[in-house]
N, C-alpha and C. Protein backbone atom coordinates (compact mmCIF):
# COMPACT_ATOMS: atom_id res chain seq x y z
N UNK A 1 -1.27 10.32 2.21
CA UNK A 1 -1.43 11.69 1.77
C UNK A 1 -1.84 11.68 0.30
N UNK A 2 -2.56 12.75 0.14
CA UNK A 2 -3.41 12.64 -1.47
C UNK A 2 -1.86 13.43 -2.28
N UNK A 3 -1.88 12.85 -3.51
CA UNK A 3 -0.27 13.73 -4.14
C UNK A 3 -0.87 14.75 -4.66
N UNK A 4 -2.19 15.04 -4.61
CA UNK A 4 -2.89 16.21 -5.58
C UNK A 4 -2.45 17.22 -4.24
N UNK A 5 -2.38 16.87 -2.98
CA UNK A 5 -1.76 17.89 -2.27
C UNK A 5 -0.76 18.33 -1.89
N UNK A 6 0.03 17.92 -2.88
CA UNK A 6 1.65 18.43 -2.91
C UNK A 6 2.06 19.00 -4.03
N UNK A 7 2.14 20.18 -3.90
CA UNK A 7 2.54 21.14 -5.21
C UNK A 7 3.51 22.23 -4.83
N UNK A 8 4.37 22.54 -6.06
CA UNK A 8 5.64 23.22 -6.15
C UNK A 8 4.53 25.06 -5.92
N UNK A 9 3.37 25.09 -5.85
CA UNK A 9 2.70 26.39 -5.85
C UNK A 9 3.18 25.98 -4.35
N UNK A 10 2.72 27.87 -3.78
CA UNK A 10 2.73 28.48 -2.69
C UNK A 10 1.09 28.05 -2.00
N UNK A 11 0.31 27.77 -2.26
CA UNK A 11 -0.97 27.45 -1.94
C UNK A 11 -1.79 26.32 -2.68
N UNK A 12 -2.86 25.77 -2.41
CA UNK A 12 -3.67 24.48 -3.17
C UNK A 12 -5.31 25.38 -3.57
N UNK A 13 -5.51 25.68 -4.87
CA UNK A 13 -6.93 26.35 -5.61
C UNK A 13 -7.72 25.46 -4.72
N UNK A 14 -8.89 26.48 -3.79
CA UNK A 14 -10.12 25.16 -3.56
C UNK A 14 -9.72 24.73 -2.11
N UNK A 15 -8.31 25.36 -1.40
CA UNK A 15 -8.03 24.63 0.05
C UNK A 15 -7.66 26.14 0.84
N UNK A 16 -7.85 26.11 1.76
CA UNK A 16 -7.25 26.77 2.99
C UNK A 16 -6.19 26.49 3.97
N UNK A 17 -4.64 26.63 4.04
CA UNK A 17 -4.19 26.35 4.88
C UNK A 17 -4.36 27.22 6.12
N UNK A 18 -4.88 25.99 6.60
CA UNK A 18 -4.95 26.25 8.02
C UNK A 18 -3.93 26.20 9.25
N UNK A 19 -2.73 25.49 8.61
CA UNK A 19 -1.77 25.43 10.00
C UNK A 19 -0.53 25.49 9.09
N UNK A 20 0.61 25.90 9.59
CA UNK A 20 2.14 25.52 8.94
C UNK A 20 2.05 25.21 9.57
N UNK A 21 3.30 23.76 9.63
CA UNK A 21 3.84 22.99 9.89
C UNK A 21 5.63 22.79 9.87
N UNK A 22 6.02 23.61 8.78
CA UNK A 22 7.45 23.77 9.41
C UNK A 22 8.06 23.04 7.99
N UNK A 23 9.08 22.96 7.76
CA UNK A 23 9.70 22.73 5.91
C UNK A 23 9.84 20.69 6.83
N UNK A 24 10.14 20.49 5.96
CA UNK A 24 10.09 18.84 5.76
C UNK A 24 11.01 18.48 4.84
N UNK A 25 11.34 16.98 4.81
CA UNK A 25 12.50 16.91 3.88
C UNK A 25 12.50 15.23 3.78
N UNK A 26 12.77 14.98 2.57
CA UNK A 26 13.00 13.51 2.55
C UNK A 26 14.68 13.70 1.36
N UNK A 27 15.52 12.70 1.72
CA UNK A 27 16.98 13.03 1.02
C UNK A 27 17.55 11.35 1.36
N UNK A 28 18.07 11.29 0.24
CA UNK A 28 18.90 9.58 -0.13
C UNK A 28 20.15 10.19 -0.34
N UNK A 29 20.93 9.36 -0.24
CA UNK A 29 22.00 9.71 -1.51
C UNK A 29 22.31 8.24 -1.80
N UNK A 30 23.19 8.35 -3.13
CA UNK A 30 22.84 7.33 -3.82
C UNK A 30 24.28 7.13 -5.00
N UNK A 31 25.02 5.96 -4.91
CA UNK A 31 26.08 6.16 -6.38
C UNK A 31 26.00 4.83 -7.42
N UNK A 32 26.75 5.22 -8.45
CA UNK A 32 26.30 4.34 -9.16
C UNK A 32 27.49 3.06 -8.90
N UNK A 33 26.77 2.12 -9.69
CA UNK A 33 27.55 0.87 -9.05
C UNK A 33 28.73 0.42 -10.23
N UNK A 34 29.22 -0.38 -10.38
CA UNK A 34 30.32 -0.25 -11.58
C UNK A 34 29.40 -1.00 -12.82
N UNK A 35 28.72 -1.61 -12.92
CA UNK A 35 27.88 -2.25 -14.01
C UNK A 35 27.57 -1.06 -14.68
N UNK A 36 26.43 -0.37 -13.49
CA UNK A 36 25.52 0.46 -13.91
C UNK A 36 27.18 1.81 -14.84
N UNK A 37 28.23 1.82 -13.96
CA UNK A 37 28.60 2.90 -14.96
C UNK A 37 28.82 2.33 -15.96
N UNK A 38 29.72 1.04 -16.13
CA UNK A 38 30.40 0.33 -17.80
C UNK A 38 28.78 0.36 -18.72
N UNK A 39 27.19 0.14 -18.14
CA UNK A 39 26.37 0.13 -18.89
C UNK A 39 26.33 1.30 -19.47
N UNK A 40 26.09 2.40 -18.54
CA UNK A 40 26.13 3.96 -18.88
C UNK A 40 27.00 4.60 -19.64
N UNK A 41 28.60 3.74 -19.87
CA UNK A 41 29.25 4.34 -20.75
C UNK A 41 29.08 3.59 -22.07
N UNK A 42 28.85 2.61 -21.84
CA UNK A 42 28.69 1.86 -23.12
C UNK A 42 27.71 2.54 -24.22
N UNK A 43 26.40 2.96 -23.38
CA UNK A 43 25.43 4.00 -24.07
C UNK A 43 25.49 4.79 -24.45
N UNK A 44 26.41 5.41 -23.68
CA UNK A 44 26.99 6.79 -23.99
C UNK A 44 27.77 6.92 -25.18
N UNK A 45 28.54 5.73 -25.66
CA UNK A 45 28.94 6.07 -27.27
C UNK A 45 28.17 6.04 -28.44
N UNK A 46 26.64 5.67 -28.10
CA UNK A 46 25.80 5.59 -29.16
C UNK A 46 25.03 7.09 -28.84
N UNK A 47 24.94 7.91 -28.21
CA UNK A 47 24.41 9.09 -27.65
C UNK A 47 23.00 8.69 -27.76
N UNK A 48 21.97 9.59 -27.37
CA UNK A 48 20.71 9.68 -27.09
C UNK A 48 20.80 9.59 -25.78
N UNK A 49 19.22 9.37 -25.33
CA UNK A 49 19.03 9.25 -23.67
C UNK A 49 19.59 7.62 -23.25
N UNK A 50 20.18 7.88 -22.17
CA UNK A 50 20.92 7.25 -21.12
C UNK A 50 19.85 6.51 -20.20
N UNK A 51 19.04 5.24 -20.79
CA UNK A 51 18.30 4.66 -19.53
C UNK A 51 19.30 4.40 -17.74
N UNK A 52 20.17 4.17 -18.50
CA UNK A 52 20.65 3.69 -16.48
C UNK A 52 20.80 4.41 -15.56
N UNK A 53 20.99 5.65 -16.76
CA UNK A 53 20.98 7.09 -15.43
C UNK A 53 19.79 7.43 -15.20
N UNK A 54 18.78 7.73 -16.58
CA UNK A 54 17.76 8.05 -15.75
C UNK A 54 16.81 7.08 -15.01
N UNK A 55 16.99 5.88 -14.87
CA UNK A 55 16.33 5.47 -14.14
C UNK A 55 17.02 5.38 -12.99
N UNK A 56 18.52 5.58 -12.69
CA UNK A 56 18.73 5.57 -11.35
C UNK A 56 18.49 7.30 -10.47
N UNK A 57 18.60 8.00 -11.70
CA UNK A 57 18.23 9.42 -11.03
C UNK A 57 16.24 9.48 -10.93
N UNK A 58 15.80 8.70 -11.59
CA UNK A 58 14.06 8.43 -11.03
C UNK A 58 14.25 8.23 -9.98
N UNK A 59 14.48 6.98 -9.96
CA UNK A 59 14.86 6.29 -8.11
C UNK A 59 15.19 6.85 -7.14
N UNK A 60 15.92 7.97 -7.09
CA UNK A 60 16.69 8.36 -6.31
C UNK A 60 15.32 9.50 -6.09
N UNK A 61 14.97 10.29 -6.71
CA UNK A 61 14.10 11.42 -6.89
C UNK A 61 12.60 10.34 -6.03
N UNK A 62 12.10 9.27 -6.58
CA UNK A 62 11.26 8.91 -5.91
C UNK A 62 11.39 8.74 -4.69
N UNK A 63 12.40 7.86 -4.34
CA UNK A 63 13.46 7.57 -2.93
C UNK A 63 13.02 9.38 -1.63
N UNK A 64 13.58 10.24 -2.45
CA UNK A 64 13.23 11.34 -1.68
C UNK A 64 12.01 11.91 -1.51
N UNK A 65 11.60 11.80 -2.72
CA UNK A 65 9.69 12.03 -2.57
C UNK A 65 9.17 11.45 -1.29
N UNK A 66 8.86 9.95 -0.93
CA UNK A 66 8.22 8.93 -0.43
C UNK A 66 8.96 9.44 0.94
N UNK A 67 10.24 9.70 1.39
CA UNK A 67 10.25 10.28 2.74
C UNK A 67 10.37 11.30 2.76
N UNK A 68 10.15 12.36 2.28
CA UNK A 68 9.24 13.78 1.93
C UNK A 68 7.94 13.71 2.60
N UNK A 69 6.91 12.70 2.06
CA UNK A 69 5.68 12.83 2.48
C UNK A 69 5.58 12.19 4.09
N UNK A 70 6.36 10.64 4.02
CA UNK A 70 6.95 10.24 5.52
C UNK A 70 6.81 11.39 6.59
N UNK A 71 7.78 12.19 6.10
CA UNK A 71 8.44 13.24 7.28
C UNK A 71 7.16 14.54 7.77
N UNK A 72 6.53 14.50 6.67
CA UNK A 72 5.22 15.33 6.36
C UNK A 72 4.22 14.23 7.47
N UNK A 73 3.82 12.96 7.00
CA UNK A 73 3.06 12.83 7.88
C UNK A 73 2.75 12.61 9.37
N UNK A 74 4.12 12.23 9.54
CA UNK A 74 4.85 12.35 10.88
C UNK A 74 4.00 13.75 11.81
N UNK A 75 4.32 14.85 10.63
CA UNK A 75 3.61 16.01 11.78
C UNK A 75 2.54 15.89 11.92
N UNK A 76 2.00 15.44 11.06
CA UNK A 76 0.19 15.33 10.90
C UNK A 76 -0.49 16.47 10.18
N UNK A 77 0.86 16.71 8.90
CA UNK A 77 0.23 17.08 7.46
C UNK A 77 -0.34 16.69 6.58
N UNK A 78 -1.42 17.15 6.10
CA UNK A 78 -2.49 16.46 5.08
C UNK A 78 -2.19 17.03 3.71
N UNK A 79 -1.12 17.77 3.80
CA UNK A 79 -0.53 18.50 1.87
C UNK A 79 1.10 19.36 2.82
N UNK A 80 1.72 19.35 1.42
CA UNK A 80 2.73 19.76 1.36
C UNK A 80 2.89 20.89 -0.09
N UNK A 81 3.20 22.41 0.27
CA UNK A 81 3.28 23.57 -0.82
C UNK A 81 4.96 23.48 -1.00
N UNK A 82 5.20 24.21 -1.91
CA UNK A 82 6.69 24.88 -1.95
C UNK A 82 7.45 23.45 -2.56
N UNK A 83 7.31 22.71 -2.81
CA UNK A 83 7.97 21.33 -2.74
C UNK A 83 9.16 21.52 -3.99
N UNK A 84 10.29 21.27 -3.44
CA UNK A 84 11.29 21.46 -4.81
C UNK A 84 12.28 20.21 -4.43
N UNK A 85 12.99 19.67 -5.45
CA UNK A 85 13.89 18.85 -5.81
C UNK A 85 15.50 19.88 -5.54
N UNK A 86 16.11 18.83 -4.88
CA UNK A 86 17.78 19.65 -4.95
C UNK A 86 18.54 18.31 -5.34
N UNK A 87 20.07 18.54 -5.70
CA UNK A 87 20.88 17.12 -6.14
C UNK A 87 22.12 17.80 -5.65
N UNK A 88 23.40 17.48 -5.27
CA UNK A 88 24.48 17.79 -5.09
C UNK A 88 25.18 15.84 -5.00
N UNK A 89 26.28 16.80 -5.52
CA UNK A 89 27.32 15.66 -5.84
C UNK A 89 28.11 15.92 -4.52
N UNK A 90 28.27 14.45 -3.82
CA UNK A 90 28.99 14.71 -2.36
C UNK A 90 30.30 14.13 -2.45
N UNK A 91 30.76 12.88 -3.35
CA UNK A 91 31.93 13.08 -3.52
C UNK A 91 31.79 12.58 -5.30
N UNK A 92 32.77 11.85 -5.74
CA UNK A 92 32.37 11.68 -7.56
C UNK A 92 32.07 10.26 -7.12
N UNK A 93 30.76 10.34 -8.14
CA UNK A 93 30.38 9.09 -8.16
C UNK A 93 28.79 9.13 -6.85
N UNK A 94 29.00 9.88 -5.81
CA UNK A 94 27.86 10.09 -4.45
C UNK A 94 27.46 10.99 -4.90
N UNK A 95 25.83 10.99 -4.95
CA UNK A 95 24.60 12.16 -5.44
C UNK A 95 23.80 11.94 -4.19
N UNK A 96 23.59 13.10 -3.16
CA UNK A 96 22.49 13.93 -2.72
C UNK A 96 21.39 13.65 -3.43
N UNK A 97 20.03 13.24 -3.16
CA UNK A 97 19.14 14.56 -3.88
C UNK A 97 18.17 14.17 -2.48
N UNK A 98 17.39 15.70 -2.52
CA UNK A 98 16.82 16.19 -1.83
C UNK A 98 15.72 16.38 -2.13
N UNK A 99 14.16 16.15 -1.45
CA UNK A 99 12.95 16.50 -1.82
C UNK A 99 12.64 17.29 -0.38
N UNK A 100 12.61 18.57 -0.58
CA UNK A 100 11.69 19.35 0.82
C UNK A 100 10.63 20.41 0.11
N UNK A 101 9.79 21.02 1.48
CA UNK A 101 8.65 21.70 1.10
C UNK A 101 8.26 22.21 2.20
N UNK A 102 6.77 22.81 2.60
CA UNK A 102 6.61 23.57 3.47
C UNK A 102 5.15 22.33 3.98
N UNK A 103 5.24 21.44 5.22
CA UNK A 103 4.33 21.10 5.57
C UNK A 103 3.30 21.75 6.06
N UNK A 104 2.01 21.33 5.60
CA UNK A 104 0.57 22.14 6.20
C UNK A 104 -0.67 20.94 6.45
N UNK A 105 -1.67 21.67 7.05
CA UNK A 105 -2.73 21.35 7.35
C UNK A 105 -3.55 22.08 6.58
N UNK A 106 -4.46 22.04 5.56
CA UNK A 106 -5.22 22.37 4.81
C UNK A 106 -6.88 22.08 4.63
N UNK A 107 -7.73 22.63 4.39
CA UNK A 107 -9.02 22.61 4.93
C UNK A 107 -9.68 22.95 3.16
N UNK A 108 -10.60 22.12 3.01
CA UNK A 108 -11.32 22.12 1.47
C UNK A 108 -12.15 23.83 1.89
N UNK A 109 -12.30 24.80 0.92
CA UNK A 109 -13.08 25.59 1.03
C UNK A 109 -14.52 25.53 0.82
């Protein structure tokens, strides 16, 4: 799938959807491991940005992207509109996150 056809808009400038397809969803969950927290706190007393989190909250966000589009192509969607990120904490320490959207079939104008 082209990523130029996946956007948080309601429609793609220049395309026609031609078919819904039905919401889609790609979702990990994901916790951190004890390194990764003693690293994360260790950082955390010097403040600024926190590499271990954000690269494990990248991961996790890519993680859901990539079966986002999976689940998308499965139907035999060629773009995905509406596309938003969700996160919930499932217990402390377990993070949700969620990538869904509205699968379509879309046609160049």
């Amino acid at each position: 799938m082209d990523h130029s056809l996946i956007t948080t808009s309601t429609g793609l400038e220049g395309y026609r959807v031609v078919k819904h397809l039905g919401v889609v969803r790609g979702i990990t969950v994901r916790s951190r491991s004890v390194a990764g927290n003693i690293a994360g706190g260790f950082q955390s007393l010097f403040g600024g940005r926190l590499s271990i989190y954000v690269e494990l909250c990248e991961n996790a966000r890519e993680e859901a992207y990539q079966l986002l589009i999976q689940h998308a192509q499965v139907l035999g969607a060629n773009a995905i509109i509406n596309m938003r990120y969700d996160a919930n904490e499932v217990m402390q320490g377990i993070t949700e996150v969620l990538a869904y959207g509205t699968a379509v079939v879309v046609e160049k104008i």
